[in-house]
PDB file of N, CA and C in Angstrom:
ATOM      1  N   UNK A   1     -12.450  -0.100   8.057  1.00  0.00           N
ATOM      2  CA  UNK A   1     -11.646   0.520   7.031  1.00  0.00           C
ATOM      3  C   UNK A   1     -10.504   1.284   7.697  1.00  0.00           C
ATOM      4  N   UNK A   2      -9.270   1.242   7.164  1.00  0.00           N
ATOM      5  CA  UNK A   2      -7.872   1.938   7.532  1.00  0.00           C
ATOM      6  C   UNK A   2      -7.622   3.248   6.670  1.00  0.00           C
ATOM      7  N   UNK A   3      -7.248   4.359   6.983  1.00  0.00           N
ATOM      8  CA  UNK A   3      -7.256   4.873   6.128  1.00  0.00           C
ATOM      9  C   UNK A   3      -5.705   5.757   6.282  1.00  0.00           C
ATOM     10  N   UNK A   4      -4.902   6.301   5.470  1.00  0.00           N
ATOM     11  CA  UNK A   4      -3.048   6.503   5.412  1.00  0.00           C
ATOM     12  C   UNK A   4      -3.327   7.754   5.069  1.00  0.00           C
ATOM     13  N   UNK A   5      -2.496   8.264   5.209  1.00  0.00           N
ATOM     14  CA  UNK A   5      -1.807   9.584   4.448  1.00  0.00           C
ATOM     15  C   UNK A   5      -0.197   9.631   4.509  1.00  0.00           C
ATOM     16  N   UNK A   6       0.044   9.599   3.108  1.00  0.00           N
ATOM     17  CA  UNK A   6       1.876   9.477   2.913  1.00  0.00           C
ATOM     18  C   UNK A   6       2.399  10.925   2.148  1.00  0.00           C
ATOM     19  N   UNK A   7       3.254  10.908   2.239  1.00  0.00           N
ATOM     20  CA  UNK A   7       4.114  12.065   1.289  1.00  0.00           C
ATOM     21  C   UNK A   7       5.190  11.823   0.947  1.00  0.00           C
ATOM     22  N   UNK A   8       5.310  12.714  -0.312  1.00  0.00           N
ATOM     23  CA  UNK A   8       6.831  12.496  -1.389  1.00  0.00           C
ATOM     24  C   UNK A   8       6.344  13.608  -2.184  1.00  0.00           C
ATOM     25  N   UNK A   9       8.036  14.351  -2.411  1.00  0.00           N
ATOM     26  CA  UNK A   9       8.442  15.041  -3.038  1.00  0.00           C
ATOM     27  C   UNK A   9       8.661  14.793  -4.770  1.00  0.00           C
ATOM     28  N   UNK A  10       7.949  15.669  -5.580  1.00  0.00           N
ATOM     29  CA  UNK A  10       8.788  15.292  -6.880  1.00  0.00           C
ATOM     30  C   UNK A  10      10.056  16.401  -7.210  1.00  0.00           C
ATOM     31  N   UNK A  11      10.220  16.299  -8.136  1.00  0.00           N
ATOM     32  CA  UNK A  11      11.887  17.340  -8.688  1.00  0.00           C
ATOM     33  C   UNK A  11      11.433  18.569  -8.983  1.00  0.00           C
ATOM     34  N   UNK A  12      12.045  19.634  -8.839  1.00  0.00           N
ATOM     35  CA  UNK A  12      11.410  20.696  -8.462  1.00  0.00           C
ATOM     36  C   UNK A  12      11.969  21.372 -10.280  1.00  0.00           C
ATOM     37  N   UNK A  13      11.146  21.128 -11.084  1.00  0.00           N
ATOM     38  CA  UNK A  13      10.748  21.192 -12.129  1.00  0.00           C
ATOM     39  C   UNK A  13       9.457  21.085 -12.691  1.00  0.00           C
ATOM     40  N   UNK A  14       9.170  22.506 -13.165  1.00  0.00           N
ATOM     41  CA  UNK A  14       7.899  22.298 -13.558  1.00  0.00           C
ATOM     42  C   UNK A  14       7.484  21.478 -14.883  1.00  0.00           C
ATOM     43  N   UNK A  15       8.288  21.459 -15.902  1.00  0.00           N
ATOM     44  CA  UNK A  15       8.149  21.056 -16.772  1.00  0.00           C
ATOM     45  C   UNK A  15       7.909  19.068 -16.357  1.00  0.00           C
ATOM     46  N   UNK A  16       8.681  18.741 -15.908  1.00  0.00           N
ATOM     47  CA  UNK A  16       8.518  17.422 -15.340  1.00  0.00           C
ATOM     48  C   UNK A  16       7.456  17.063 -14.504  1.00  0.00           C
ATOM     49  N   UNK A  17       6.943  18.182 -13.675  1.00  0.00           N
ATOM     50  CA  UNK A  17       5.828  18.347 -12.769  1.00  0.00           C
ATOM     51  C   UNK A  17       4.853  18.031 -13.567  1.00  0.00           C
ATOM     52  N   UNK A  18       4.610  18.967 -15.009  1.00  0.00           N
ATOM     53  CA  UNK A  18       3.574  18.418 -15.981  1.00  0.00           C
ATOM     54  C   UNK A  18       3.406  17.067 -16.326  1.00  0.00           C
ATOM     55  N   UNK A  19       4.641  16.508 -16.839  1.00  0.00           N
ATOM     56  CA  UNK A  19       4.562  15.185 -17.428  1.00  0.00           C
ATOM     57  C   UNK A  19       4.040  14.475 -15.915  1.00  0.00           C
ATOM     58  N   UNK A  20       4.262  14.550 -15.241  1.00  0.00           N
ATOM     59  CA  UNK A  20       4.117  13.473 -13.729  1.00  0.00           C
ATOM     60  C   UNK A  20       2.550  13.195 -13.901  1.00  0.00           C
ATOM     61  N   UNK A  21       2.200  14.623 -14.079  1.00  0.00           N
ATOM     62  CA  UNK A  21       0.721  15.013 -13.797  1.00  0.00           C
ATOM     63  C   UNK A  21       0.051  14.339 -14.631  1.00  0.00           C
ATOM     64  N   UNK A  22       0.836  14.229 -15.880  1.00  0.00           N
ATOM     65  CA  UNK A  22      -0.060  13.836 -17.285  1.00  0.00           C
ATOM     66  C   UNK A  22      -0.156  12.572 -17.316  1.00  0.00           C
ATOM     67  N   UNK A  23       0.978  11.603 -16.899  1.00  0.00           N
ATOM     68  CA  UNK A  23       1.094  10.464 -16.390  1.00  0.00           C
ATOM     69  C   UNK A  23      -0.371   9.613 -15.881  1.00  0.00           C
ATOM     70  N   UNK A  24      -0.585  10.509 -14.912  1.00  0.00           N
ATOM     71  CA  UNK A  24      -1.576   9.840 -13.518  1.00  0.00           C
ATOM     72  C   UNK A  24      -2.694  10.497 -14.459  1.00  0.00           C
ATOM     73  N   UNK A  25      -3.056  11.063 -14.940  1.00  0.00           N
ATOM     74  CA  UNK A  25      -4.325  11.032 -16.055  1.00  0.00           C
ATOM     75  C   UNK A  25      -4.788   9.979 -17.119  1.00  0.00           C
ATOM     76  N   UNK A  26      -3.814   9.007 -16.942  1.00  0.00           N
ATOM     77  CA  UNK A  26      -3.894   8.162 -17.833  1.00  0.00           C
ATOM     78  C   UNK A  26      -3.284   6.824 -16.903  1.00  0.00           C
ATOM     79  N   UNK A  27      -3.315   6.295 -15.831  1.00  0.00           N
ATOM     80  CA  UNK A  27      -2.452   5.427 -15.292  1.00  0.00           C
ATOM     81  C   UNK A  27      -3.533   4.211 -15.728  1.00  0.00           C
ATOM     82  N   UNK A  28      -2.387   3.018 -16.332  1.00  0.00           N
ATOM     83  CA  UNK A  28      -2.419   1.701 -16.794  1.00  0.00           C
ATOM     84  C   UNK A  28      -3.319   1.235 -16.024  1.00  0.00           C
ATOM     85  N   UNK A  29      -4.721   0.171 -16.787  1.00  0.00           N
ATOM     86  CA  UNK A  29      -5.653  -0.748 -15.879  1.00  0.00           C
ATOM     87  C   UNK A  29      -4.957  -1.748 -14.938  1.00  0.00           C
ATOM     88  N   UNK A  30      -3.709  -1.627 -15.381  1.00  0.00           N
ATOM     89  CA  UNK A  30      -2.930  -2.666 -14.722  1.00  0.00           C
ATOM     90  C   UNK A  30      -2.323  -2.476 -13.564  1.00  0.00           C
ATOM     91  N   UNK A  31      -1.896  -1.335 -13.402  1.00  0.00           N
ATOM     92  CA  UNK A  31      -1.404  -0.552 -12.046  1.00  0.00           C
ATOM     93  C   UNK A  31      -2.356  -0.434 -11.275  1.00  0.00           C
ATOM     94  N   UNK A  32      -3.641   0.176 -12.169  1.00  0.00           N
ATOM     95  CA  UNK A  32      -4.730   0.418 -11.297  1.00  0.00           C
ATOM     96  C   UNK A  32      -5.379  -0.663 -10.217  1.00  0.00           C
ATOM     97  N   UNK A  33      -5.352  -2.053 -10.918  1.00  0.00           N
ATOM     98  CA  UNK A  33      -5.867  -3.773 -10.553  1.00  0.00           C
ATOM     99  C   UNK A  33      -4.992  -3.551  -9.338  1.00  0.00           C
ATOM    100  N   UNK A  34      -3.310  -3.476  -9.538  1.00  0.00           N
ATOM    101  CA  UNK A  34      -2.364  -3.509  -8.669  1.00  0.00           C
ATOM    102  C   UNK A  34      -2.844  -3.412  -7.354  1.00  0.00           C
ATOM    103  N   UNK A  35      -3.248  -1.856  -7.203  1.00  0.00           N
ATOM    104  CA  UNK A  35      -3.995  -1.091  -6.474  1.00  0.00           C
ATOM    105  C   UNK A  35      -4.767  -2.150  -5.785  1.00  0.00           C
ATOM    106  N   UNK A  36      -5.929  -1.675  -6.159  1.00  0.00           N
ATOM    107  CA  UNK A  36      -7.628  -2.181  -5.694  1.00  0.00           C
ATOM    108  C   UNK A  36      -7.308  -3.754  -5.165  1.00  0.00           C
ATOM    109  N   UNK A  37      -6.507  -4.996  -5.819  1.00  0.00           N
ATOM    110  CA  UNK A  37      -5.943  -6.064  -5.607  1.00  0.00           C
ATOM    111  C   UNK A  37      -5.210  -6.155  -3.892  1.00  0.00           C
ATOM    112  N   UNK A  38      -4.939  -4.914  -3.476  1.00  0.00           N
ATOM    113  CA  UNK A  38      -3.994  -4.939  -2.610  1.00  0.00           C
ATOM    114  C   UNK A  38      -4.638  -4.893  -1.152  1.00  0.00           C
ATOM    115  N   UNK A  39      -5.975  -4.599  -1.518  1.00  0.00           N
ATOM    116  CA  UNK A  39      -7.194  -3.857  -0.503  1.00  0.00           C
ATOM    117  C   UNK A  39      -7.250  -2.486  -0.439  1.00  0.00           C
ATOM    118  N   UNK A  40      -6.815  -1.729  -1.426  1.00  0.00           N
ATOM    119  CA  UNK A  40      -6.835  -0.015  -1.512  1.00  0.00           C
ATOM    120  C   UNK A  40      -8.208   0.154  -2.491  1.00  0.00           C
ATOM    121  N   UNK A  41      -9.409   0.648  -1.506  1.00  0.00           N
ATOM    122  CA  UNK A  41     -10.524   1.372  -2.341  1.00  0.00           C
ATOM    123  C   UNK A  41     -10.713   2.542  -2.396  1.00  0.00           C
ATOM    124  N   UNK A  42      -9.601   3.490  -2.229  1.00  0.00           N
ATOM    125  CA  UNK A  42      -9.999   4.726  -2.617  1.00  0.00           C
ATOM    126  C   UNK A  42      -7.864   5.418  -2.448  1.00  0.00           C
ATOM    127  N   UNK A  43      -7.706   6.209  -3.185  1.00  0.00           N
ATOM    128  CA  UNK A  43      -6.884   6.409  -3.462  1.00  0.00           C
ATOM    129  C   UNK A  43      -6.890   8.267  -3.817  1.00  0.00           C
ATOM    130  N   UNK A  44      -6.609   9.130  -3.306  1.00  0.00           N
ATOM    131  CA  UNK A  44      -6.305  10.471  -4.037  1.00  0.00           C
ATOM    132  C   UNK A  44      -4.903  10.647  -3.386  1.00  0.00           C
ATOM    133  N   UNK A  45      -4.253  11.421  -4.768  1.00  0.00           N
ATOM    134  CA  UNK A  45      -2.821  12.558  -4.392  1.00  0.00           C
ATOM    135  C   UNK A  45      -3.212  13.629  -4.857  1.00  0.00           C
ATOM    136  N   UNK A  46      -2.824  14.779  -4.133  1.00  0.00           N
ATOM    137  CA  UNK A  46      -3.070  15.956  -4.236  1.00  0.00           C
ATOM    138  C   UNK A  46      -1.457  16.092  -4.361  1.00  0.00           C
ATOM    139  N   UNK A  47      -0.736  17.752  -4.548  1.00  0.00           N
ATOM    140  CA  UNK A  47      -0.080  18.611  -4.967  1.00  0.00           C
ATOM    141  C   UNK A  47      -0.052  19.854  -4.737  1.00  0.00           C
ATOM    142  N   UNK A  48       1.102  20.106  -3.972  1.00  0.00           N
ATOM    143  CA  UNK A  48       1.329  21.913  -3.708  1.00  0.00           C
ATOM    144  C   UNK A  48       3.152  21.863  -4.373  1.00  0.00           C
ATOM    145  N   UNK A  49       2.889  23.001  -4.955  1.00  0.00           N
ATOM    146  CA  UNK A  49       4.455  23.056  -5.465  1.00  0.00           C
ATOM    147  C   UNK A  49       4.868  21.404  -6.006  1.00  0.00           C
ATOM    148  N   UNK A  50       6.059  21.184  -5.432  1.00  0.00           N
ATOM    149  CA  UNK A  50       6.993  19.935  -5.917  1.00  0.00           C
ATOM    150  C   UNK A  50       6.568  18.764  -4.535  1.00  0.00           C
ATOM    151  N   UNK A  51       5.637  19.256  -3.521  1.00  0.00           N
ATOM    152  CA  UNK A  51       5.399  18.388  -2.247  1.00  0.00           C
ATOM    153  C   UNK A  51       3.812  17.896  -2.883  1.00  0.00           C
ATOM    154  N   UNK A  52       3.512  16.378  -2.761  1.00  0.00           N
ATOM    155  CA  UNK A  52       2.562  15.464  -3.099  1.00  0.00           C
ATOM    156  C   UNK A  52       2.576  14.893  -1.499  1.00  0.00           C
ATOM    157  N   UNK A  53       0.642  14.835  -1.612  1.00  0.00           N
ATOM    158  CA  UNK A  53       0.435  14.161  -0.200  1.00  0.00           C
ATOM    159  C   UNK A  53      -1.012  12.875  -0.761  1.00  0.00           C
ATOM    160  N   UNK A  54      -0.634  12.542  -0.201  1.00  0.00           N
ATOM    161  CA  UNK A  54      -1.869  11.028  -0.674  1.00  0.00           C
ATOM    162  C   UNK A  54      -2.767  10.667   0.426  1.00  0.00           C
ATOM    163  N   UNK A  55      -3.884  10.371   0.008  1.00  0.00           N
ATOM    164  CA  UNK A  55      -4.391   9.663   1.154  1.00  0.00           C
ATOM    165  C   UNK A  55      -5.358   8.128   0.810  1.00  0.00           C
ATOM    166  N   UNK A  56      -4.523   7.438   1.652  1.00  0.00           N
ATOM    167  CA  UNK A  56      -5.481   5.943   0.715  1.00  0.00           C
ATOM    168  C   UNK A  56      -6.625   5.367   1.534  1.00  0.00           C
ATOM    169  N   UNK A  57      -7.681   4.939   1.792  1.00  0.00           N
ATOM    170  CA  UNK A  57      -8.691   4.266   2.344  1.00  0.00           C
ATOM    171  C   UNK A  57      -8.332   2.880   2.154  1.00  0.00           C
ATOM    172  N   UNK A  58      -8.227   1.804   2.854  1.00  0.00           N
ATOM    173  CA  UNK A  58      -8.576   0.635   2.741  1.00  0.00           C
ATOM    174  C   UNK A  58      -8.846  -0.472   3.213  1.00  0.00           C
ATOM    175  N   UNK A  59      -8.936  -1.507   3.202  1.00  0.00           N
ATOM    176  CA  UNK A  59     -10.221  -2.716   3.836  1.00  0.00           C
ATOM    177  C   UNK A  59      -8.951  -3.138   5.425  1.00  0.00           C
ATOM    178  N   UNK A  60      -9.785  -3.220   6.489  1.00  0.00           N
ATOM    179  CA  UNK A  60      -8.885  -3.677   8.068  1.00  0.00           C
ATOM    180  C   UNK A  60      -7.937  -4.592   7.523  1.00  0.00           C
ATOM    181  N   UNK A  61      -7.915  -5.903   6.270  1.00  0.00           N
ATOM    182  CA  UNK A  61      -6.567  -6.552   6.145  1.00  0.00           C
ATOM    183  C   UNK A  61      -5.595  -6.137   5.708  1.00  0.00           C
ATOM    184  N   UNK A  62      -5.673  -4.891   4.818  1.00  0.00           N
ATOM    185  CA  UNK A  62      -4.446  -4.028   3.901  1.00  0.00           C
ATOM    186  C   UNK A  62      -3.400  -4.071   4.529  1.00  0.00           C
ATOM    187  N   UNK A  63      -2.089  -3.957   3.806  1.00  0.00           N
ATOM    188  CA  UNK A  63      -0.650  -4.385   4.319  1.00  0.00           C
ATOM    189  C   UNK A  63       0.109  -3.877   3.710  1.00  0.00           C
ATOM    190  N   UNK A  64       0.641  -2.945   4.048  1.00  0.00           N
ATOM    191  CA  UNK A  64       1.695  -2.350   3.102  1.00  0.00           C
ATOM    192  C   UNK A  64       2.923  -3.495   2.489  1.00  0.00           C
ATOM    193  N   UNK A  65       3.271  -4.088   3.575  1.00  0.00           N
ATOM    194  CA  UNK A  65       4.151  -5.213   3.472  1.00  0.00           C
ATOM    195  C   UNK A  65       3.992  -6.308   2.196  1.00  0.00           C
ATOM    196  N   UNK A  66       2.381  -6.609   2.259  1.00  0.00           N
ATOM    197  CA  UNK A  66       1.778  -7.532   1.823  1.00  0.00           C
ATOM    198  C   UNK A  66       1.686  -6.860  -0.103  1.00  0.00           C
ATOM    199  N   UNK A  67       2.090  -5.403   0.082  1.00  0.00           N
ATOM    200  CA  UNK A  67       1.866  -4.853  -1.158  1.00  0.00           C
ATOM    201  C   UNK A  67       2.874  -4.642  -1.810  1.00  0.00           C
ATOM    202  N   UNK A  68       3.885  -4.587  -0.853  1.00  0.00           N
ATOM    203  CA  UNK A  68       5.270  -4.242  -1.437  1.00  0.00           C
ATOM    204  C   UNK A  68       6.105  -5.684  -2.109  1.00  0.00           C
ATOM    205  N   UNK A  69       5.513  -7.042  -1.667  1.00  0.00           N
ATOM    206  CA  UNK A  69       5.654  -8.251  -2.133  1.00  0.00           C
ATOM    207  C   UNK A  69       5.081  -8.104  -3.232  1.00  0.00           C
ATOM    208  N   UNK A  70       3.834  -8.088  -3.403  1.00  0.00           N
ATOM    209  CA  UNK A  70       2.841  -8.240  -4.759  1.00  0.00           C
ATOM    210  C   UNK A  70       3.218  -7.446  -5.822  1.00  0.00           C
ATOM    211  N   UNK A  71       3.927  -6.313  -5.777  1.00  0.00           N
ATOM    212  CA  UNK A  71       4.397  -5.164  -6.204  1.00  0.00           C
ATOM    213  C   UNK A  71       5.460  -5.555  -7.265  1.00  0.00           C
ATOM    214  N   UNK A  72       6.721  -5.840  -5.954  1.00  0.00           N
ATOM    215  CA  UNK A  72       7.599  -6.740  -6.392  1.00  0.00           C
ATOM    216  C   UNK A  72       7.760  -7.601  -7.764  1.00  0.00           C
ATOM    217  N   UNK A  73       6.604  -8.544  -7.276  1.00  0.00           N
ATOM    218  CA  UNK A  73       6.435  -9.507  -8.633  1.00  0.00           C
ATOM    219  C   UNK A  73       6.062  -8.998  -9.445  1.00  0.00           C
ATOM    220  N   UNK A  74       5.019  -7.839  -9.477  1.00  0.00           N
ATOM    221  CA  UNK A  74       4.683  -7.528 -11.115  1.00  0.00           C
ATOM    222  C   UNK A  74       5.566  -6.495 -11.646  1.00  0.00           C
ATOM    223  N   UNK A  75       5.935  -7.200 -13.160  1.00  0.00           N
ATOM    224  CA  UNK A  75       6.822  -6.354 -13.484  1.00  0.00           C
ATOM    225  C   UNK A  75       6.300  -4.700 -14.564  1.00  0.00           C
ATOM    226  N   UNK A  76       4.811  -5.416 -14.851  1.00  0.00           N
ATOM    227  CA  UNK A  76       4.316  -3.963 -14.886  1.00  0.00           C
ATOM    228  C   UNK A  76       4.265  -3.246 -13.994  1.00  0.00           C
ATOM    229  N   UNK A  77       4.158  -3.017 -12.220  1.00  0.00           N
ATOM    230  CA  UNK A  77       4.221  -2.392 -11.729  1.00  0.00           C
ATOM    231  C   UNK A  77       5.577  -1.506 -10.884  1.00  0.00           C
ATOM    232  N   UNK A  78       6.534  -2.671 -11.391  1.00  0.00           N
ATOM    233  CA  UNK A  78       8.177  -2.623 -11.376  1.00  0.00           C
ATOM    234  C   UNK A  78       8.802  -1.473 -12.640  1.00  0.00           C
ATOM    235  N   UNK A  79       7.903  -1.430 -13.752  1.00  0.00           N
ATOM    236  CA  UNK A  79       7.792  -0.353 -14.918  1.00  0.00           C
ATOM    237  C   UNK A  79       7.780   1.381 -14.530  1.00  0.00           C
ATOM    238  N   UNK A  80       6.373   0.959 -13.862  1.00  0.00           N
ATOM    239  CA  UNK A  80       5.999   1.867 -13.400  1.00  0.00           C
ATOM    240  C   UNK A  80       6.882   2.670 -12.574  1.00  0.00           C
ATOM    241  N   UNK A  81       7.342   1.702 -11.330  1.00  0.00           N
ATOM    242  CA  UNK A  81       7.729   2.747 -10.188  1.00  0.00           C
ATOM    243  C   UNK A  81       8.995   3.644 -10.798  1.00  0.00           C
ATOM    244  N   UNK A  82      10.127   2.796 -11.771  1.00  0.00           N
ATOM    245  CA  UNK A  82      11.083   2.929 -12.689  1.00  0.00           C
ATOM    246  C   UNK A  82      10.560   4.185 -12.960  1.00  0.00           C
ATOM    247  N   UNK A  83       9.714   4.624 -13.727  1.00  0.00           N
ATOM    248  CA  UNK A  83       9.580   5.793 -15.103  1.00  0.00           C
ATOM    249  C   UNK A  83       8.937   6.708 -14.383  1.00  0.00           C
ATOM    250  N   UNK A  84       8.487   6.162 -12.843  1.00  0.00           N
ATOM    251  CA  UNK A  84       7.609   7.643 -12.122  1.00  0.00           C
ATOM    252  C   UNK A  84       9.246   8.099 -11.344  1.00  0.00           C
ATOM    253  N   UNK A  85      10.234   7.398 -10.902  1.00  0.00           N
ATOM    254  CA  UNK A  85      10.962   7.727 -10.179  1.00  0.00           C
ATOM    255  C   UNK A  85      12.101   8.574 -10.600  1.00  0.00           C
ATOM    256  N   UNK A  86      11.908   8.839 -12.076  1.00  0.00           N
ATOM    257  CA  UNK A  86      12.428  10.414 -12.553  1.00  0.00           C
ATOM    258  C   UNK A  86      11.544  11.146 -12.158  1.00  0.00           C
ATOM    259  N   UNK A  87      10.979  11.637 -11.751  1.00  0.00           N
ATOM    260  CA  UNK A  87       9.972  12.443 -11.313  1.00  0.00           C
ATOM    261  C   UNK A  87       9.611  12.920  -9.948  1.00  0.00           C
ATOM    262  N   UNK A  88      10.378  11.528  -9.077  1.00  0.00           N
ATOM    263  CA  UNK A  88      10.264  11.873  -7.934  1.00  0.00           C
ATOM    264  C   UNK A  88      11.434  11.893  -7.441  1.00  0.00           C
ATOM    265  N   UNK A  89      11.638  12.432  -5.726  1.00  0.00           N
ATOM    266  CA  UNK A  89      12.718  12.707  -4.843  1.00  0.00           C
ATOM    267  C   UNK A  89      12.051  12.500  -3.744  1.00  0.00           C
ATOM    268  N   UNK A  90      13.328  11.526  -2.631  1.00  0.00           N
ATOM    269  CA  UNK A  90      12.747  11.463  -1.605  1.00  0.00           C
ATOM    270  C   UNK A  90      12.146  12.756  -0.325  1.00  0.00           C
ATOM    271  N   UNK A  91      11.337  12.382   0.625  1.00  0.00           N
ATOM    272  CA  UNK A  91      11.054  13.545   1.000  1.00  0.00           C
ATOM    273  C   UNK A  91      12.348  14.088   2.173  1.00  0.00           C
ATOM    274  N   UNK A  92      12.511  15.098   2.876  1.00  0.00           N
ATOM    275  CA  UNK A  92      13.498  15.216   3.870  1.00  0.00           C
ATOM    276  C   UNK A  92      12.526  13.967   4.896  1.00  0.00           C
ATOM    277  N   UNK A  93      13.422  13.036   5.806  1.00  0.00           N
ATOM    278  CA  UNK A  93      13.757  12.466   6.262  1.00  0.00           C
ATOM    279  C   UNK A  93      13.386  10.999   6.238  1.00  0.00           C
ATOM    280  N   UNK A  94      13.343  10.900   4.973  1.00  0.00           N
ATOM    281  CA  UNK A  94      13.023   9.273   4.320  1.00  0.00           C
ATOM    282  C   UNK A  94      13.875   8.489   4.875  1.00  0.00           C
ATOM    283  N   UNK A  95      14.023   7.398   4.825  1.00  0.00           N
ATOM    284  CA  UNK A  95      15.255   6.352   4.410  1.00  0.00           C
ATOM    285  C   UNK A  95      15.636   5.872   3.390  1.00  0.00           C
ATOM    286  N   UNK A  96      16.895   5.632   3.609  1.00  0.00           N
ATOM    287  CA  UNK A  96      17.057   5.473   1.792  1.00  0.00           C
ATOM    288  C   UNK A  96      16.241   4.438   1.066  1.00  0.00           C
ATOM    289  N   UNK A  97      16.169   4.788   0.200  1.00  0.00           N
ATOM    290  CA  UNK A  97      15.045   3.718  -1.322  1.00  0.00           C
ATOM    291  C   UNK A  97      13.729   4.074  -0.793  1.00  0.00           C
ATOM    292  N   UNK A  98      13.027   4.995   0.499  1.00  0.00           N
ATOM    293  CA  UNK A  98      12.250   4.809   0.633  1.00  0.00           C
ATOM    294  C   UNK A  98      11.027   5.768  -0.290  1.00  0.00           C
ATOM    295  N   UNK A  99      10.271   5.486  -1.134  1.00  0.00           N
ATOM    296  CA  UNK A  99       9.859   6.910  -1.531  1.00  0.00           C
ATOM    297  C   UNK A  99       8.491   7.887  -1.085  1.00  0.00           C
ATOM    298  N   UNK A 100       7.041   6.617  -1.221  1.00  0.00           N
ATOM    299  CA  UNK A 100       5.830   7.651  -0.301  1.00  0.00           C
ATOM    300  C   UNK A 100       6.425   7.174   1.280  1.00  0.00           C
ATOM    301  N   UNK A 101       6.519   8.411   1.756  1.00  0.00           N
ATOM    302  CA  UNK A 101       6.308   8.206   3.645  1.00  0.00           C
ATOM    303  C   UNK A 101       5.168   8.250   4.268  1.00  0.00           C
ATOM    304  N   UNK A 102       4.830   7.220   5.278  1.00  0.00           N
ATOM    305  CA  UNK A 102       3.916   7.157   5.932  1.00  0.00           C
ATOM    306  C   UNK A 102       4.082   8.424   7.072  1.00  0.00           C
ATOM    307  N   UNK A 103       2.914   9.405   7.153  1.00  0.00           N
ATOM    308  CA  UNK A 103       2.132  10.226   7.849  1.00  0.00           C
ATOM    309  C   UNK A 103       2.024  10.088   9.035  1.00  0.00           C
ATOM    310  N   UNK A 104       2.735  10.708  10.435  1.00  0.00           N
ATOM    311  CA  UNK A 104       1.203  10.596  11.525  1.00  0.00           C
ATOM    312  C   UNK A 104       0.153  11.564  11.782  1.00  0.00           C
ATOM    313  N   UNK A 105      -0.791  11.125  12.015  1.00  0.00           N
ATOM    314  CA  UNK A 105      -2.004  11.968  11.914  1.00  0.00           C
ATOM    315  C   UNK A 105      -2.129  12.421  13.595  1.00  0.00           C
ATOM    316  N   UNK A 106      -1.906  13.665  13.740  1.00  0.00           N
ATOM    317  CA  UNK A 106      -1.844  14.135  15.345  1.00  0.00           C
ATOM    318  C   UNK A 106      -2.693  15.296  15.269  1.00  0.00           C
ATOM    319  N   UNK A 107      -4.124  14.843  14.350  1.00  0.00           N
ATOM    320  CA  UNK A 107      -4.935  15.555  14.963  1.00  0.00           C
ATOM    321  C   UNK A 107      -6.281  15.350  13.698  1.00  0.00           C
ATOM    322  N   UNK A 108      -7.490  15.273  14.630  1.00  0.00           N
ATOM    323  CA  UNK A 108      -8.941  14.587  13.977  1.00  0.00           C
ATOM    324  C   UNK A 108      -9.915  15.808  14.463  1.00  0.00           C
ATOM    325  N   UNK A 109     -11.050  16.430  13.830  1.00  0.00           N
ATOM    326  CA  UNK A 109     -12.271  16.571  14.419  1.00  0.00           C
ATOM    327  C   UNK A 109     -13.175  15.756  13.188  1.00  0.00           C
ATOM    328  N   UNK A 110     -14.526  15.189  14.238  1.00  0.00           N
ATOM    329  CA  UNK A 110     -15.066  14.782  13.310  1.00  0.00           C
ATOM    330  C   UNK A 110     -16.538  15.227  14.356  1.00  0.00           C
ATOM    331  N   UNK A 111     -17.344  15.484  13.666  1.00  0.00           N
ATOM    332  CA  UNK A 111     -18.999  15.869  14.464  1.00  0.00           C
ATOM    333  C   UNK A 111     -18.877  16.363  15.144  1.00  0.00           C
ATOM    334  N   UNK A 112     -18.240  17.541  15.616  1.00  0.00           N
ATOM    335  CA  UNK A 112     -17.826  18.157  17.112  1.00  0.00           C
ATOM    336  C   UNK A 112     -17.105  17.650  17.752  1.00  0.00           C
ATOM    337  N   UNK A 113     -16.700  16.438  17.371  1.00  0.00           N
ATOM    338  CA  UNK A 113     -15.469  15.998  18.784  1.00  0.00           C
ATOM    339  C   UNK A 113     -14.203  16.215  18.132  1.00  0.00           C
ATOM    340  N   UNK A 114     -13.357  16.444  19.128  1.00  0.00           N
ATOM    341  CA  UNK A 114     -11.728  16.722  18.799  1.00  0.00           C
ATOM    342  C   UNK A 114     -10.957  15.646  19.246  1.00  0.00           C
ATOM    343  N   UNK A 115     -10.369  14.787  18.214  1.00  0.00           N
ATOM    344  CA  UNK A 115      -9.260  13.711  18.762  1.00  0.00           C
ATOM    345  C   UNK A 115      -8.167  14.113  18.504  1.00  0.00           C
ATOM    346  N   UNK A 116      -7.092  14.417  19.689  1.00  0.00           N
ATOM    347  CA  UNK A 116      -5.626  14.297  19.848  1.00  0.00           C
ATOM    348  C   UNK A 116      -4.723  13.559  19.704  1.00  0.00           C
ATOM    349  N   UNK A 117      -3.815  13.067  18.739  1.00  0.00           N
ATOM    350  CA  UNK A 117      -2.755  12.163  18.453  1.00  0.00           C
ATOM    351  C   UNK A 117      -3.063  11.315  18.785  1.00  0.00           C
ATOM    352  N   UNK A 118      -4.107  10.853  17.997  1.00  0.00           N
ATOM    353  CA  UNK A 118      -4.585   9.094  17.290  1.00  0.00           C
ATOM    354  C   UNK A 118      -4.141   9.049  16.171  1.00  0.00           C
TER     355      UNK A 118
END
């Protein structure tokens, strides 16, 4: 299993902050398939202020690449990114169009051991 952590900013509005929120309380079986379809079995975003951090679990073939094709084609999920992307802003040092950023993780303990920038 692979597991990510990305981040993105939404608009620093609370009122919009709500709707975002209210959104993902209710996200489409169809987005959801999107998901799980892609090799993503576990999925949380958390929230501080207007900064969102995610972390996804998923199976050794997962591909971001491979998701951003599949993505592509569906145009329910082409809906989606549309009507969440009032809501969001890229984070400082994205690239352009880019919106969750991939994470590095430079630092693990797990059972007493300490791993350094793996």
């Amino acid at each position: 299993m692979k597991r990510y952590a990305l981040a993105l900013d939404l608009q620093d509005d609370m009122q919009l902050i709500a709707e975002y929120e209210r959104l993902h309380r209710n996200v489409a079986a169809e987005i959801k398939k999107s998901i799980t379809d892609s090799g993503i079995l576990c999925m949380e975003i958390f929230r501080f202020a207007d900064r969102m951090f995610m972390i996804i679990e998923a199976t050794d073939d997962f591909s971001f690449d491979e998701k951003a094709i599949a993505d592509a084609a569906n145009p329910i999920v082409q809906e989606w990114e549309r009507s969440t992307w009032r809501y969001q802003k890229p984070i400082p040092g994205a690239k352009p169009g880019e919106k969750w950023v991939l994470m590095d993780k430079i630092f693990e303990l797990r059972t007493g051991e300490e791993t350094h920038g793996q």
